[in-house]
PDB file of N, CA and C in Angstrom:
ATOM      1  N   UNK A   1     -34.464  47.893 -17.794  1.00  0.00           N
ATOM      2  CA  UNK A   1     -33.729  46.703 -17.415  1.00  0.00           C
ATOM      3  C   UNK A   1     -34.673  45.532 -17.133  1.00  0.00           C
ATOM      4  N   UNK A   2     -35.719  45.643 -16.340  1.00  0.00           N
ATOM      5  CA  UNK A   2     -36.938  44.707 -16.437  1.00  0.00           C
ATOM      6  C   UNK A   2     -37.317  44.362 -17.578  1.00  0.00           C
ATOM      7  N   UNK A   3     -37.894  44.791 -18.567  1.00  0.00           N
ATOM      8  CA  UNK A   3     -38.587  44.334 -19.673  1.00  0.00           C
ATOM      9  C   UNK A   3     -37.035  43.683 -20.635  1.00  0.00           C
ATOM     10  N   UNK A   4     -35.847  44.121 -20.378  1.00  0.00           N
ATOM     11  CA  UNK A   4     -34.629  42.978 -20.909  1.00  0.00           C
ATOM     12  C   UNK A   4     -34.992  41.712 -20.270  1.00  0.00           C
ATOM     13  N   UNK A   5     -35.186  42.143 -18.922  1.00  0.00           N
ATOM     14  CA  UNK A   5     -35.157  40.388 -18.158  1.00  0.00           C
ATOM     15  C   UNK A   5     -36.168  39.409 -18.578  1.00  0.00           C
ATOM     16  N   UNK A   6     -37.580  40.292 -18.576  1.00  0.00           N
ATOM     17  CA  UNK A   6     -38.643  39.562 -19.103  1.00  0.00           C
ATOM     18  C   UNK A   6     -38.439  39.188 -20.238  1.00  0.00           C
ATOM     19  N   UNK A   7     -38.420  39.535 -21.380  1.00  0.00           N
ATOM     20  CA  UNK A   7     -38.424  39.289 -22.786  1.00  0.00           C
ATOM     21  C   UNK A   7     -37.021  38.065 -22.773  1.00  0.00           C
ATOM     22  N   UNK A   8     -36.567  38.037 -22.068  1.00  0.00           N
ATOM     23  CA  UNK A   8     -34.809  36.786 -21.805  1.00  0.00           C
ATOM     24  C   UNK A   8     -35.718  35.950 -21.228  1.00  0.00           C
ATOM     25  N   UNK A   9     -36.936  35.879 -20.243  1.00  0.00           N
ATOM     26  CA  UNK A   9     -37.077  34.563 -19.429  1.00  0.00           C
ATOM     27  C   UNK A   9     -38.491  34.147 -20.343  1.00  0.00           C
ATOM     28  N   UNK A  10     -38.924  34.973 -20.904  1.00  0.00           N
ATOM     29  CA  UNK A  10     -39.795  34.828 -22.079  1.00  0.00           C
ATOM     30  C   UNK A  10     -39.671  33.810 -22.599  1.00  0.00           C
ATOM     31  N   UNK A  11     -38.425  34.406 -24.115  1.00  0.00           N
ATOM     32  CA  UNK A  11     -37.386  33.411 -25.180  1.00  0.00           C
ATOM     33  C   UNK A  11     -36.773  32.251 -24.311  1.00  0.00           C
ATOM     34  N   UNK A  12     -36.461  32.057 -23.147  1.00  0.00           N
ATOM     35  CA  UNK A  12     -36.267  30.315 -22.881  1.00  0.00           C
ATOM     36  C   UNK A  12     -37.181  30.249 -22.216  1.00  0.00           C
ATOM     37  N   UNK A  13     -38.308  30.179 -21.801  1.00  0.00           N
ATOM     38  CA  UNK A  13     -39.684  29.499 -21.949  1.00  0.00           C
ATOM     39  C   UNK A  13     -39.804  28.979 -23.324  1.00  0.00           C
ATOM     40  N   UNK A  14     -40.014  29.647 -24.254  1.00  0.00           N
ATOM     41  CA  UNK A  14     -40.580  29.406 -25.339  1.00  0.00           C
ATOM     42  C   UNK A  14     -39.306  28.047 -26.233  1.00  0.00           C
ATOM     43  N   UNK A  15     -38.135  28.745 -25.804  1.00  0.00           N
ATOM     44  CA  UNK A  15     -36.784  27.823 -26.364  1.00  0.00           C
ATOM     45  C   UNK A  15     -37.328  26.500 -25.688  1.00  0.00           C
ATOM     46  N   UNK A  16     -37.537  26.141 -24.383  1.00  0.00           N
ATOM     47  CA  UNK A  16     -37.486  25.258 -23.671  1.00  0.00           C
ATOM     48  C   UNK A  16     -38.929  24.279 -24.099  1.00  0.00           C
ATOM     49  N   UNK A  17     -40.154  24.946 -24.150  1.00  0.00           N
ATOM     50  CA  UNK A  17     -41.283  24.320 -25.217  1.00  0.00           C
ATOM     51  C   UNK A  17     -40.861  23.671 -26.561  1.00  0.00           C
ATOM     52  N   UNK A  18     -39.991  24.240 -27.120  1.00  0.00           N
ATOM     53  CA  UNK A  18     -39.676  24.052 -28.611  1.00  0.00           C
ATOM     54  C   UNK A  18     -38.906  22.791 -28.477  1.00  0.00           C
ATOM     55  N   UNK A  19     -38.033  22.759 -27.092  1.00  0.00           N
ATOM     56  CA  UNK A  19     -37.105  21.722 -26.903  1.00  0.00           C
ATOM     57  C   UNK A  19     -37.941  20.465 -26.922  1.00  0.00           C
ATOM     58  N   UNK A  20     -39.027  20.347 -26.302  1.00  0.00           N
ATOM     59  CA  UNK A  20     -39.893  19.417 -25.635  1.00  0.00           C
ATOM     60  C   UNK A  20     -40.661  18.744 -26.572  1.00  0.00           C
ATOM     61  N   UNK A  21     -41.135  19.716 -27.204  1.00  0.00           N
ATOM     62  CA  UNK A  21     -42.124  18.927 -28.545  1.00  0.00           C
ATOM     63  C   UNK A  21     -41.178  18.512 -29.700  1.00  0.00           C
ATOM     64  N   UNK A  22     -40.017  18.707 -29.960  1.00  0.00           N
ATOM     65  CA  UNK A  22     -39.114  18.416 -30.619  1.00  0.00           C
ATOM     66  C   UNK A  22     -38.876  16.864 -30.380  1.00  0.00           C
ATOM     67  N   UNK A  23     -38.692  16.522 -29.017  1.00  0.00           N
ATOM     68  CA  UNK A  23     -37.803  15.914 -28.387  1.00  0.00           C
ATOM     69  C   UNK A  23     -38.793  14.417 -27.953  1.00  0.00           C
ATOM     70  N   UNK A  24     -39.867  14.795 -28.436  1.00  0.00           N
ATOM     71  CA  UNK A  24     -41.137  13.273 -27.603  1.00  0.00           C
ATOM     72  C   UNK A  24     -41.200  12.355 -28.739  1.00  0.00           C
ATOM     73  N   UNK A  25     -41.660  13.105 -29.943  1.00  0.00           N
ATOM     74  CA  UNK A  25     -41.247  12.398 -31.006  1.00  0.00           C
ATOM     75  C   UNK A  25     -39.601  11.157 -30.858  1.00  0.00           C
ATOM     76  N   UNK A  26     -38.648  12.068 -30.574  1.00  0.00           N
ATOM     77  CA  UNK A  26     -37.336  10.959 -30.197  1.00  0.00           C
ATOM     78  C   UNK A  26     -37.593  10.277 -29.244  1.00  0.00           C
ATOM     79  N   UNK A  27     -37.844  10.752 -28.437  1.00  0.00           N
ATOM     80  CA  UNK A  27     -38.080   9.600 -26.717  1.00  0.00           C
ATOM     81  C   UNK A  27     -39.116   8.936 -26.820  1.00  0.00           C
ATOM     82  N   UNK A  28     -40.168   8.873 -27.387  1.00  0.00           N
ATOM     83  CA  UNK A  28     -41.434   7.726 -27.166  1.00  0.00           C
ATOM     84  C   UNK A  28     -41.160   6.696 -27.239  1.00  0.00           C
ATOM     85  N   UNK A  29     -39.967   6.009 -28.484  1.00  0.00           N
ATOM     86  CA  UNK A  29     -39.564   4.860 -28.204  1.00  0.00           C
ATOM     87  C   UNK A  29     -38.609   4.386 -26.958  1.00  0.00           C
ATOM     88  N   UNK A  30     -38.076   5.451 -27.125  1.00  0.00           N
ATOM     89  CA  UNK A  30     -37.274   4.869 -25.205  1.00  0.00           C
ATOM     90  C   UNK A  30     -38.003   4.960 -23.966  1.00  0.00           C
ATOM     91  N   UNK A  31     -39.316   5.875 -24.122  1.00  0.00           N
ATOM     92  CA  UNK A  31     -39.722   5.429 -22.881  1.00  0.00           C
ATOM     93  C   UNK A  31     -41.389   4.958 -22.741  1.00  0.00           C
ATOM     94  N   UNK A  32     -41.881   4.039 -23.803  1.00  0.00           N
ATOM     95  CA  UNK A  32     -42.572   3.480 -23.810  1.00  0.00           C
ATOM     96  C   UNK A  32     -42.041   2.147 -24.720  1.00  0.00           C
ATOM     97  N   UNK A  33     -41.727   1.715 -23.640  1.00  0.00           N
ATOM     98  CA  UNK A  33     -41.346   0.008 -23.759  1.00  0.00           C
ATOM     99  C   UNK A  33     -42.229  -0.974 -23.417  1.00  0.00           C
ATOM    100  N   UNK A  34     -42.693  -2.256 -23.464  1.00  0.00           N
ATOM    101  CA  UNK A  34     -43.936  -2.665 -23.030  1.00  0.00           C
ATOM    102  C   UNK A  34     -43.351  -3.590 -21.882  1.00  0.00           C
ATOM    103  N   UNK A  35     -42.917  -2.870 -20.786  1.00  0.00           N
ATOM    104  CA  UNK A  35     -43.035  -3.705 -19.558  1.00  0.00           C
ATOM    105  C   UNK A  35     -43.555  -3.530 -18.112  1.00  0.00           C
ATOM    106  N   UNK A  36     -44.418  -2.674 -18.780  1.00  0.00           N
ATOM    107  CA  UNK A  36     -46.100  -2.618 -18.145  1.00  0.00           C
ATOM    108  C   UNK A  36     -47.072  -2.039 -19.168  1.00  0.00           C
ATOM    109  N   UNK A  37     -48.115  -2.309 -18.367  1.00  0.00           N
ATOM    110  CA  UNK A  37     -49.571  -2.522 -19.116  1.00  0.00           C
ATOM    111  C   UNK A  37     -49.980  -0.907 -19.997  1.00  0.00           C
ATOM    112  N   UNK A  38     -49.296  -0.204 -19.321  1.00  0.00           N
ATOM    113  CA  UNK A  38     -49.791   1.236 -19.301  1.00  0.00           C
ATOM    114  C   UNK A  38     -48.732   1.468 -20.509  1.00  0.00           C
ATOM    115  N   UNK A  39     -47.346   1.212 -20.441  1.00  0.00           N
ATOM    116  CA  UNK A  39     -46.557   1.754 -21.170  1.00  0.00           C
ATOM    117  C   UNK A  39     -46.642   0.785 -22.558  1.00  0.00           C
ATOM    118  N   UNK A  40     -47.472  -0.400 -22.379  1.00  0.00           N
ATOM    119  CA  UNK A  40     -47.842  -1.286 -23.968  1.00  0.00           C
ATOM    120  C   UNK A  40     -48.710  -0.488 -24.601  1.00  0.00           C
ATOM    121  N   UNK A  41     -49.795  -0.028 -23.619  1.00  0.00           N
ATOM    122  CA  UNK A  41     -50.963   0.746 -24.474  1.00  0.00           C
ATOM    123  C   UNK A  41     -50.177   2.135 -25.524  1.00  0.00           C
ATOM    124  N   UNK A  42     -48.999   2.671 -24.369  1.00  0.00           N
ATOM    125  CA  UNK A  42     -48.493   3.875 -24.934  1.00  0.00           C
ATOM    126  C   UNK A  42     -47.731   3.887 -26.060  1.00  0.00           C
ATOM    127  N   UNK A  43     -47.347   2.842 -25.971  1.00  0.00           N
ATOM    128  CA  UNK A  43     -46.127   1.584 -27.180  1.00  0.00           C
ATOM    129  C   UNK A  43     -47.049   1.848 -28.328  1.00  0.00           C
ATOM    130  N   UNK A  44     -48.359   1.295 -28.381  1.00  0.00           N
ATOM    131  CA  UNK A  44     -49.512   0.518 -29.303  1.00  0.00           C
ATOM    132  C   UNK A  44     -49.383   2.152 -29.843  1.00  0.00           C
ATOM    133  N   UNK A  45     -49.909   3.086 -29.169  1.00  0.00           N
ATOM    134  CA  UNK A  45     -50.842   3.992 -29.723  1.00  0.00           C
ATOM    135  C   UNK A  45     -49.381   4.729 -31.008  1.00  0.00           C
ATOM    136  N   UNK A  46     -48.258   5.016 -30.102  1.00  0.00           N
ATOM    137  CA  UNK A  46     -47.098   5.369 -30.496  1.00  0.00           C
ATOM    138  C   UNK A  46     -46.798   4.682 -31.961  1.00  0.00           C
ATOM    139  N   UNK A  47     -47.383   3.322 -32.082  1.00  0.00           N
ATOM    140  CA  UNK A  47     -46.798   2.715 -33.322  1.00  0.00           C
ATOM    141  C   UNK A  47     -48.141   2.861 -34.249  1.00  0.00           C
ATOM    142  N   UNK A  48     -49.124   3.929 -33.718  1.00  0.00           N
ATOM    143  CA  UNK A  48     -50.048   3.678 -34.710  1.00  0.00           C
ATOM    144  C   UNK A  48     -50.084   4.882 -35.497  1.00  0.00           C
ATOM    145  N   UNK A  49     -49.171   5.979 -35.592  1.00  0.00           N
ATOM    146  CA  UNK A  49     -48.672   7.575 -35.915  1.00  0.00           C
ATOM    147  C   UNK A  49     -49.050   8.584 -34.962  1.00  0.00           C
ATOM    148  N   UNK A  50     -49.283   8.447 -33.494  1.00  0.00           N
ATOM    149  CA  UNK A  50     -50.526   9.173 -32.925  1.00  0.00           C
ATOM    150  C   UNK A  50     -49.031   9.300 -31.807  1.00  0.00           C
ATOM    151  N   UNK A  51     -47.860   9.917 -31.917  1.00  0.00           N
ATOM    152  CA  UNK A  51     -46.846  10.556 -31.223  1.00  0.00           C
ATOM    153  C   UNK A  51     -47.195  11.076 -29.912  1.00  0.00           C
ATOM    154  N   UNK A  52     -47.489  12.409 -30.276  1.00  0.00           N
ATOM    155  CA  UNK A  52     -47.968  12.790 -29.107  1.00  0.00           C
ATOM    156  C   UNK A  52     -49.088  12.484 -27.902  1.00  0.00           C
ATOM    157  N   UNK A  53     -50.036  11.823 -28.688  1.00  0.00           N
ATOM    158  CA  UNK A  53     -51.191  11.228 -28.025  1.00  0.00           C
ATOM    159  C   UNK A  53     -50.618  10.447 -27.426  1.00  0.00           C
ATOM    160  N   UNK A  54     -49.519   9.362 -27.575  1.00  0.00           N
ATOM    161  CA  UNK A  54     -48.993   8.373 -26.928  1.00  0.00           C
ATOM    162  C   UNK A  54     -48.567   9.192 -25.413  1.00  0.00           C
ATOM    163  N   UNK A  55     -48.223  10.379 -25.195  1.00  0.00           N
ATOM    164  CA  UNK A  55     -47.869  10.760 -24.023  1.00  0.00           C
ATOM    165  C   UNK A  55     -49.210  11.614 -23.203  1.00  0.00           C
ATOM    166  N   UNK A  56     -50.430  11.657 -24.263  1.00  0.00           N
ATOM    167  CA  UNK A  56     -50.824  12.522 -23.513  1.00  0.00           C
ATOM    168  C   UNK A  56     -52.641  11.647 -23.196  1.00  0.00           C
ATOM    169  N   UNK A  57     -52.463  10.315 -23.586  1.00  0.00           N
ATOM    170  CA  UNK A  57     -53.787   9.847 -23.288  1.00  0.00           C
ATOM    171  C   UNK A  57     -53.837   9.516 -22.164  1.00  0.00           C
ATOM    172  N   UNK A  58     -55.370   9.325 -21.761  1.00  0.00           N
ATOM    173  CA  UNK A  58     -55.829   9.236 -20.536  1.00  0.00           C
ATOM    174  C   UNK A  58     -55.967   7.311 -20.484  1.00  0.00           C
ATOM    175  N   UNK A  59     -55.280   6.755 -19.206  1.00  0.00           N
ATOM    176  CA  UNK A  59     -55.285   5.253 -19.192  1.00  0.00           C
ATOM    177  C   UNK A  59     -56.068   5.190 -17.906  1.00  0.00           C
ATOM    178  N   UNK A  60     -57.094   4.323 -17.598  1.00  0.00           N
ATOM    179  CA  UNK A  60     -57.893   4.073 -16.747  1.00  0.00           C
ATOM    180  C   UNK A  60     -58.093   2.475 -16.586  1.00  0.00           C
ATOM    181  N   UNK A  61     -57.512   2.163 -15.259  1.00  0.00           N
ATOM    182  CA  UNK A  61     -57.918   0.309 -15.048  1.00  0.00           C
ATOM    183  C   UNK A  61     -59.380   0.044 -15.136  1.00  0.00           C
ATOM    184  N   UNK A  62     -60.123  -0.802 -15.716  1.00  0.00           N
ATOM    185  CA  UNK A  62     -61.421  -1.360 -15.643  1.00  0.00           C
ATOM    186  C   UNK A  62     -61.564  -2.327 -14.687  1.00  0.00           C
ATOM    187  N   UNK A  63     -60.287  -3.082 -14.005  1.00  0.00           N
ATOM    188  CA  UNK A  63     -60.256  -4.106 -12.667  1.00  0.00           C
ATOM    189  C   UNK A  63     -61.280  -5.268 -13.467  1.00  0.00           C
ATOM    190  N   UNK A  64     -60.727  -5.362 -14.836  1.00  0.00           N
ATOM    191  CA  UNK A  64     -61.451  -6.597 -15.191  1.00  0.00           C
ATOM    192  C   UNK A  64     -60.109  -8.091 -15.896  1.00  0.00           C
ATOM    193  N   UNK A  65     -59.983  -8.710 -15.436  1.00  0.00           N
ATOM    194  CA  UNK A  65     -59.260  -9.531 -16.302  1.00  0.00           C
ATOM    195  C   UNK A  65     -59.687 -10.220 -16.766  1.00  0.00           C
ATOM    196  N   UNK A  66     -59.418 -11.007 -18.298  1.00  0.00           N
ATOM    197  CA  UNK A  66     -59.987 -11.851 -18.970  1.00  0.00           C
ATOM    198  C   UNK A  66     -58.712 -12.834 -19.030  1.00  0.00           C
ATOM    199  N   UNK A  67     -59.670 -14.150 -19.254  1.00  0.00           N
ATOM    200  CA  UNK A  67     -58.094 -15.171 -19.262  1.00  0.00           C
ATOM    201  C   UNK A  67     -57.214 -15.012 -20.680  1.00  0.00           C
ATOM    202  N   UNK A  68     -58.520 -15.036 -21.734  1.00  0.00           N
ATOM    203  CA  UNK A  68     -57.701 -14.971 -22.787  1.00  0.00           C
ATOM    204  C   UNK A  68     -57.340 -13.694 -23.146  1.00  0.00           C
ATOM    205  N   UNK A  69     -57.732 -12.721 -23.238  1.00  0.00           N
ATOM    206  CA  UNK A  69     -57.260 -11.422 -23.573  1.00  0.00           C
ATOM    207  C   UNK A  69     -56.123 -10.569 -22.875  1.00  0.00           C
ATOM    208  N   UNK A  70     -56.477 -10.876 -21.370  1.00  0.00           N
ATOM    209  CA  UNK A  70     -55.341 -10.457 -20.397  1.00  0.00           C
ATOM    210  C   UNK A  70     -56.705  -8.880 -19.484  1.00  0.00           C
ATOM    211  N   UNK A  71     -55.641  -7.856 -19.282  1.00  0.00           N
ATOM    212  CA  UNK A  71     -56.009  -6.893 -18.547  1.00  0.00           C
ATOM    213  C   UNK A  71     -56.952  -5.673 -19.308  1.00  0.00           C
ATOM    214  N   UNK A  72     -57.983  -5.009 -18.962  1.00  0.00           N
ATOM    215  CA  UNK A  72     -59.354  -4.604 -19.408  1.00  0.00           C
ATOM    216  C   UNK A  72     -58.513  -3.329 -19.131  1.00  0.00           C
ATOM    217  N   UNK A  73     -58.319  -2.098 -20.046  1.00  0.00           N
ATOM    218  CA  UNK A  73     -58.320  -0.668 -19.832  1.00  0.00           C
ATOM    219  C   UNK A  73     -59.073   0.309 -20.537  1.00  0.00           C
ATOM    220  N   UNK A  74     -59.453   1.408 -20.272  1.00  0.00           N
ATOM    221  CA  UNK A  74     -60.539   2.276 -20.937  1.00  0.00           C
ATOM    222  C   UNK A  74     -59.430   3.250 -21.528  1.00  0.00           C
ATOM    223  N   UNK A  75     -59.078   3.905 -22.353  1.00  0.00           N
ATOM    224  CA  UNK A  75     -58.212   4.628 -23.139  1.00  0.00           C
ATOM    225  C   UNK A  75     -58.556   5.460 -23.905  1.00  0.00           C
ATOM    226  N   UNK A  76     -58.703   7.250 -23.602  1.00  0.00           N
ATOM    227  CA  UNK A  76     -59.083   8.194 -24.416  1.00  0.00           C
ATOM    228  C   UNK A  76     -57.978   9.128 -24.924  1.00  0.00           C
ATOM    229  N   UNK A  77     -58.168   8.840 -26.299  1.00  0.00           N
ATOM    230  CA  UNK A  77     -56.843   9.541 -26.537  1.00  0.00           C
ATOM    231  C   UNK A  77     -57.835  10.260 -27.953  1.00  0.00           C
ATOM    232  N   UNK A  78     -57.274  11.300 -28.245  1.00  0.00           N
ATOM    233  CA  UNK A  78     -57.424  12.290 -30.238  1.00  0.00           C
ATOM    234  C   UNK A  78     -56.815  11.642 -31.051  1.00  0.00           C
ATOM    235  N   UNK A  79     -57.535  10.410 -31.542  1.00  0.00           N
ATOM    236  CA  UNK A  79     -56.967   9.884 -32.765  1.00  0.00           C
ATOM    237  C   UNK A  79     -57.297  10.784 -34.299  1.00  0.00           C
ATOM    238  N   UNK A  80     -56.959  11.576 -34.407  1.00  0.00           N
ATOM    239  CA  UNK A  80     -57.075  13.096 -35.097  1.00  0.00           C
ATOM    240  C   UNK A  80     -57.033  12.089 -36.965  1.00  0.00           C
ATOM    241  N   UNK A  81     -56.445  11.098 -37.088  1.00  0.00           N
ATOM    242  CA  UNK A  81     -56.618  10.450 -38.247  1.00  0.00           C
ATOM    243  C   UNK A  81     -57.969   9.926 -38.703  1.00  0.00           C
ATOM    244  N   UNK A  82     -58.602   9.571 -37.536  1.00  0.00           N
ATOM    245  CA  UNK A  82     -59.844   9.006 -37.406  1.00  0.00           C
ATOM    246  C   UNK A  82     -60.796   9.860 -37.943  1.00  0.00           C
ATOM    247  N   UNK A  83     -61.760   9.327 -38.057  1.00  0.00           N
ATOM    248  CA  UNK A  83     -63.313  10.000 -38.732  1.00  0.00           C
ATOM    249  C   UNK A  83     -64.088  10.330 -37.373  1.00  0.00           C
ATOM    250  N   UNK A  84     -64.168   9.833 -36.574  1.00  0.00           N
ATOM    251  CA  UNK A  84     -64.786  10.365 -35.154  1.00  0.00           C
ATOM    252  C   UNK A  84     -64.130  11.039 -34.593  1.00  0.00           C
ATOM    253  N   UNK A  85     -62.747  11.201 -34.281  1.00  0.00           N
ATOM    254  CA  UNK A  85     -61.755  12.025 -33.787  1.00  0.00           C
ATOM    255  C   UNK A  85     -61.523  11.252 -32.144  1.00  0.00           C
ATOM    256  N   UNK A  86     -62.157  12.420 -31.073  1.00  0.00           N
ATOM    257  CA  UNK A  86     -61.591  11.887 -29.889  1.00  0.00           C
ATOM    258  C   UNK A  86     -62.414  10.196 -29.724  1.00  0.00           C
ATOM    259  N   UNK A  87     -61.749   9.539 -29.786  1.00  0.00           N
ATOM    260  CA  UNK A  87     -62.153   8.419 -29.745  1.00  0.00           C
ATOM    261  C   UNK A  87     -61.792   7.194 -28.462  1.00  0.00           C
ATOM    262  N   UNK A  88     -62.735   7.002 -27.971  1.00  0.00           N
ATOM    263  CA  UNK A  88     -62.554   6.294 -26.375  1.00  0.00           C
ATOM    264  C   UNK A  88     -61.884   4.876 -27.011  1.00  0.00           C
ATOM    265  N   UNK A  89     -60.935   4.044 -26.618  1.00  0.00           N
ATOM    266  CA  UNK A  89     -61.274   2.594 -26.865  1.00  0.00           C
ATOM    267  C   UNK A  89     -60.941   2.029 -25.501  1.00  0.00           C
ATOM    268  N   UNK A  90     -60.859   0.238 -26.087  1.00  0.00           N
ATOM    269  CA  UNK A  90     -61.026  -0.388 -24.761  1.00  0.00           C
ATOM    270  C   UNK A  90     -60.127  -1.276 -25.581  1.00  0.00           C
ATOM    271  N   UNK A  91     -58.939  -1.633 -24.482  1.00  0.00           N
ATOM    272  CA  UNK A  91     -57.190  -2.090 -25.334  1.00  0.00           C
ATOM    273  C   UNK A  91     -57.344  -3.532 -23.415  1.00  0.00           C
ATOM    274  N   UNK A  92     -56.669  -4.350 -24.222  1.00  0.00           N
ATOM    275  CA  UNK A  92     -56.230  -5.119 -23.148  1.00  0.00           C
ATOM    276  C   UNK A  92     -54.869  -5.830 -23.462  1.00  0.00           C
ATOM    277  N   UNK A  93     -54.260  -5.905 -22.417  1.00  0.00           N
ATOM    278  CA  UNK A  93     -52.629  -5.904 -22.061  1.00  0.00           C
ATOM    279  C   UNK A  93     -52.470  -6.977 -21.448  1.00  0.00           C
ATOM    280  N   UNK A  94     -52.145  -7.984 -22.215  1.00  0.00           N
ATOM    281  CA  UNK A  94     -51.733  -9.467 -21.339  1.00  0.00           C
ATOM    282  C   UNK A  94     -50.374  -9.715 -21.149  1.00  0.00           C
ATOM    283  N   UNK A  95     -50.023 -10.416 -20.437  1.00  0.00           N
ATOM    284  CA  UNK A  95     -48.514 -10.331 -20.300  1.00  0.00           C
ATOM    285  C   UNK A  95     -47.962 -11.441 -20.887  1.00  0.00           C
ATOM    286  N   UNK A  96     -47.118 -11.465 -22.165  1.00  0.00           N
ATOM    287  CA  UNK A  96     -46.424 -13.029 -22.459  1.00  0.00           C
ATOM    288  C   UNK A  96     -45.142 -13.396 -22.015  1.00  0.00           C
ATOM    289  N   UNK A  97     -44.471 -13.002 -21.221  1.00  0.00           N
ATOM    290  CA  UNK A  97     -43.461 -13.123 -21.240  1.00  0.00           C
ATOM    291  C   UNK A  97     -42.676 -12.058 -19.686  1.00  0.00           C
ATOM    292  N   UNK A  98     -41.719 -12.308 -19.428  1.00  0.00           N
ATOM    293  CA  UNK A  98     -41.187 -11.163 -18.547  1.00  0.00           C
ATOM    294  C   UNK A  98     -40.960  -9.457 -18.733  1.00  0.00           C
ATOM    295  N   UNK A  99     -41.759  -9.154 -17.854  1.00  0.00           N
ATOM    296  CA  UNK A  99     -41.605  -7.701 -18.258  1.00  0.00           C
ATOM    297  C   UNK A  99     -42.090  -7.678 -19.814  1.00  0.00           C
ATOM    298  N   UNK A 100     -42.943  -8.058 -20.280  1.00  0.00           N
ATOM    299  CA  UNK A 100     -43.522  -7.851 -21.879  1.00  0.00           C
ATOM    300  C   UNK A 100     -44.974  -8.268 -21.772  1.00  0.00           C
ATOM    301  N   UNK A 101     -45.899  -7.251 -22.448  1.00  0.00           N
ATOM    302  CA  UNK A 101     -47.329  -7.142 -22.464  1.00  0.00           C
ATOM    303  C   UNK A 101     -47.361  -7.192 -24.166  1.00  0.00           C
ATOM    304  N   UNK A 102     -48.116  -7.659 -24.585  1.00  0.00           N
ATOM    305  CA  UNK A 102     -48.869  -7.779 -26.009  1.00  0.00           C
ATOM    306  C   UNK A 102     -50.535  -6.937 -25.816  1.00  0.00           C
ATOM    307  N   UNK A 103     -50.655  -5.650 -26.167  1.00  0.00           N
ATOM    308  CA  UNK A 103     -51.902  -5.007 -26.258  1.00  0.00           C
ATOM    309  C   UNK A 103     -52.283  -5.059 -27.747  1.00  0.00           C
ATOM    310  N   UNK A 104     -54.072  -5.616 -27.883  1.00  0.00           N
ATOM    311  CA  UNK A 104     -54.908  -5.383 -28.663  1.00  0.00           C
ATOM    312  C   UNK A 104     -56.142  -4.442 -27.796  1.00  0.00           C
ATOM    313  N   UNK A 105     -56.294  -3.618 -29.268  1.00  0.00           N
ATOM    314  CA  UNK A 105     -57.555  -2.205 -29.293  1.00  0.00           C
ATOM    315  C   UNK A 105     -58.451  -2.365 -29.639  1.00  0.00           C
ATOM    316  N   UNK A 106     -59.634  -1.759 -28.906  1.00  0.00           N
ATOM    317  CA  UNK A 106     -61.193  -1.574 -29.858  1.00  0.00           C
ATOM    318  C   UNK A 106     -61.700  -0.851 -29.342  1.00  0.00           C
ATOM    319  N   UNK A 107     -62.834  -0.615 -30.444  1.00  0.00           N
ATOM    320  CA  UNK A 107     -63.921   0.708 -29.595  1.00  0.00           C
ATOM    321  C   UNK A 107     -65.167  -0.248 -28.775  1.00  0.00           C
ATOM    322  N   UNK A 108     -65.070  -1.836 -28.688  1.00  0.00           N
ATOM    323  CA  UNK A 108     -65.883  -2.261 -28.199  1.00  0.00           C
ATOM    324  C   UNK A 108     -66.209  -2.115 -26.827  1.00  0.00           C
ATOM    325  N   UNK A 109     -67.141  -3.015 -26.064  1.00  0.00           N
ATOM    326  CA  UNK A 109     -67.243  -2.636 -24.981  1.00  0.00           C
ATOM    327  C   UNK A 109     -66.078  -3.619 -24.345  1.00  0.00           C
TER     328      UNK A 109
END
């Protein structure tokens, strides 16, 4: 009777994974909207084919602002398309508008 229960809480673990990675692909656009800095970068990366990376990169403030560029972030995400692969960049998020950020990327400093 145990190993029924296990092998049942097993199969929805595994159902419930299947649900999830299914399901980010659909939601990235609903929940990376650009009305913050963090969720433009996630927007950017999302519209660049990099799905999952959009939920799973690392966003770090640099506490630098520039007038013209806007807000300084360090951003490591597996751009797995790329020729270097894990690839650090440095994206800044200015705000034009209410609740709306415009992010540009680079590997610069």
């Amino acid at each position: 009777m145990k190993r029924f229960f296990w092998k049942k809480g097993l199969l929805i673990i595994f159902g419930v994974l299947l649900i999830l990675a299914i399901s980010l692909p659909l939601l990235a656009p609903v929940v990376h909207n650009d009305d913050s800095p963090r969720s433009a970068i996630r927007n950017y990366i999302y519209s660049e084919g990099y799905t999952y990376q959009s939920f799973f990169s690392f966003i770090s403030d640099d506490d630098y602002k520039d007038q013209q560029y806007g807000e300084r972030y360090s951003v490591v995400w597996n751009a797995w398309k790329s020729e270097t692969g894990m690839s650090p960049s440095t994206c800044y998020a200015q705000k034009t508008g209410k609740d709306h950020y415009e992010v540009t990327c680079g590997t610069g400093p």
